[in-house]
Structure formats: structure tokens, C-alpha cells
Protein backbone atom coordinates (compact mmCIF):
# COMPACT_ATOMS: atom_id res chain seq x y z
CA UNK A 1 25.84 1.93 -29.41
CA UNK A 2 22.28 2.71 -28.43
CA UNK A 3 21.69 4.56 -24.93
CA UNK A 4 18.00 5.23 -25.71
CA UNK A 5 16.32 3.50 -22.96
CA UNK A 6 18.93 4.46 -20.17
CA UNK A 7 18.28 7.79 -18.43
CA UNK A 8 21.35 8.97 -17.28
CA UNK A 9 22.02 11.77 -14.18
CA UNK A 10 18.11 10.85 -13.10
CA UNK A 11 17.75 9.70 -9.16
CA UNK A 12 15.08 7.21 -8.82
CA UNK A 13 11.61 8.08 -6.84
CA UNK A 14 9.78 6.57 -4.26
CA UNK A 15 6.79 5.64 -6.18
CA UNK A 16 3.17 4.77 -4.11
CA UNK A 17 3.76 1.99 -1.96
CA UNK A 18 7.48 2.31 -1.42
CA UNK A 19 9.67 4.50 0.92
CA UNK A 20 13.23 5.13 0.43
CA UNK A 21 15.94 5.41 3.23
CA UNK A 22 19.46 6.94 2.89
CA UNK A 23 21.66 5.36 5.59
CA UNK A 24 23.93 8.09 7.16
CA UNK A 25 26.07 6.24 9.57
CA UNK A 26 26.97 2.39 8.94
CA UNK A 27 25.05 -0.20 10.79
CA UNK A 28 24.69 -3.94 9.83
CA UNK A 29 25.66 -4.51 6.33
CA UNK A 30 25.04 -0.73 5.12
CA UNK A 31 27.10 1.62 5.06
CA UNK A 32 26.96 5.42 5.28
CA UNK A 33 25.42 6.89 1.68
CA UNK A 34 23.32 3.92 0.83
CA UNK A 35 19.97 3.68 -0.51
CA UNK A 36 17.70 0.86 0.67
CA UNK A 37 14.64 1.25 -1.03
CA UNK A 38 11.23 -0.63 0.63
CA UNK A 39 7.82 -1.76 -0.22
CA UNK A 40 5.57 -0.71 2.02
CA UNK A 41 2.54 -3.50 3.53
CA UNK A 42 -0.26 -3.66 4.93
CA UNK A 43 -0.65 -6.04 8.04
CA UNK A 44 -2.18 -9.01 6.16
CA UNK A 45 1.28 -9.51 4.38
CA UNK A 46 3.26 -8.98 7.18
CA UNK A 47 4.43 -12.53 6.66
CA UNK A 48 6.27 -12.20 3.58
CA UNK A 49 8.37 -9.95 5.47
CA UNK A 50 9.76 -12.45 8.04
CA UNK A 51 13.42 -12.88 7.62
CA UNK A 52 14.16 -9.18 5.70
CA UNK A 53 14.93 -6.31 6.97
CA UNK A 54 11.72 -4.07 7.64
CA UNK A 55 11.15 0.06 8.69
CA UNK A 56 8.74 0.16 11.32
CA UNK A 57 6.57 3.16 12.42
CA UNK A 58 6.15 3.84 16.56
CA UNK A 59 4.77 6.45 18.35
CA UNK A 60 5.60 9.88 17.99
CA UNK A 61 7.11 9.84 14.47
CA UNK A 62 9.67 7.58 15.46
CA UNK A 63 10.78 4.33 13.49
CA UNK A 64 12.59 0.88 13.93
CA UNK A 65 14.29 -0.52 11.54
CA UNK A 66 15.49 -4.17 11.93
CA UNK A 67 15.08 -7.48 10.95
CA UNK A 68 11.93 -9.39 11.24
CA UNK A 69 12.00 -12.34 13.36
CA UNK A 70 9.00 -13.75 14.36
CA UNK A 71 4.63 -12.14 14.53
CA UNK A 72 1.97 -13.31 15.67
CA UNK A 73 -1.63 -11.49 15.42
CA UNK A 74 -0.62 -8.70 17.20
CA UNK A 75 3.10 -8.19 17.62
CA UNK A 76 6.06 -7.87 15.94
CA UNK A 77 9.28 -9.26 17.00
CA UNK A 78 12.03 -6.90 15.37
CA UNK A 79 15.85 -7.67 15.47
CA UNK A 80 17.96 -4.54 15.73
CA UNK A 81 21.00 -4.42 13.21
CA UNK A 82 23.73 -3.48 15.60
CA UNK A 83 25.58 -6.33 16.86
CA UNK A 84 24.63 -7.18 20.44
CA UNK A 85 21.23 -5.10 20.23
CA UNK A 86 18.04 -6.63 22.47
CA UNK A 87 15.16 -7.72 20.05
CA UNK A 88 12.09 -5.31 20.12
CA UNK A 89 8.22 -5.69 20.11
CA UNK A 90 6.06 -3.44 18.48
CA UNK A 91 2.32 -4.02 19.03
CA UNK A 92 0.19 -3.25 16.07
CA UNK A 93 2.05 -1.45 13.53
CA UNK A 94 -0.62 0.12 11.05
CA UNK A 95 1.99 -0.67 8.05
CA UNK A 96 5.50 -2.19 7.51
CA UNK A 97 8.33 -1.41 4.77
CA UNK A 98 10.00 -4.50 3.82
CA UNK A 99 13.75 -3.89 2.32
CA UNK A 100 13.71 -4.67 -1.80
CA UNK A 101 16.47 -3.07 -3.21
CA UNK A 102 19.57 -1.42 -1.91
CA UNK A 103 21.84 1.27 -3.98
CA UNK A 104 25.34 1.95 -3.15
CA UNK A 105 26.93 4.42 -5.17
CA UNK A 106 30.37 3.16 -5.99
């Protein structure tokens, strides 16, 4: 058979717009070695986003990455994935990554 328009032994790339995470330690429903790949949005379609999981940006090159659970104009309200954890708020985020694809090697 034909294996023409598969592309074996190639990783995929982050292409504009998206941002790829590799999970090394389990948390939630990923486990260590996964791939969650993410679209990155601007704040106007931060509402699509409620509900997923979403990579947010703070200060000092840090990031949060939980689910989204409520905004408003100014603030997000961000669900961490480890069982137990406190919801956080992050004022103002200049972008968000919402979570479309995940890769687990098998």
C-alpha cells in the first residue's frame, strides 16, 4: 500500500499561533511524556476558552496552567489541575493558550 502522504520519524512543530507543552511529571489527566499542543488567543476570544484547559503567562516568566472557569473584563478565574488545588486569578493576561490536541506516545 501507499505511504506517500504520511511522513514518518518527523515530530510535529509549533506553528504561529500555537505553543506546545511536554508534561514531565503527571498532573490531572496527563501524564509524564505527553504533548498537549495549544492555540494561542488574544483577549477578545478568551471566551471560547471557558471550560478547557488553558497556559497562562504571569509575571516574571512564570505560567499557570489550569482550567478555565469563569472571566469577566478583566480577570481570569483559573482552576489548578491537582486535586484539592485553590482556584487562581490572573488580572489581564496579554494572551491565553487554549489546549487543542494532546499526543501521548504509546
Amino acid at each position: 500500500f501507499d505511504l506517500s502522504p504520511i511522513q514518518i520519524g518527523i515530530k510535529p512543530r509549533a506553528g504561529n499561533g500555537q505553543v506546545a507543552i511536554t508534561v514531565a511529571a503527571g498532573i490531572g489527566d496527563y501524564r509524564a511524556g505527553d504533548e498537549i499542543w495549544c492555540e494561542a488567543l488574544e483577549p477578545a476570544d478568551y471566551a471560547r476558552a471557558l471550560n478547557r484547559d488553558v497556559l497562562v503567562p504571569r509575571p516574571a516568566g512564570r505560567f499557570l496552567f489550569g482550567r478555565l472557569i469563569n472571566r469577566d473584563e478583566e480577570r481570569l478565574q483559573i482552576l489548578p489541575l491537582e486535586a484539592g488545588g485553590r482556584q487562581q486569578v490572573v488580572a489581564n493576561p496579554p494572551w491565553l493558550a487554549m489546549t487543542t490536541k494532546l499526543v501521548r506516545s504509546l
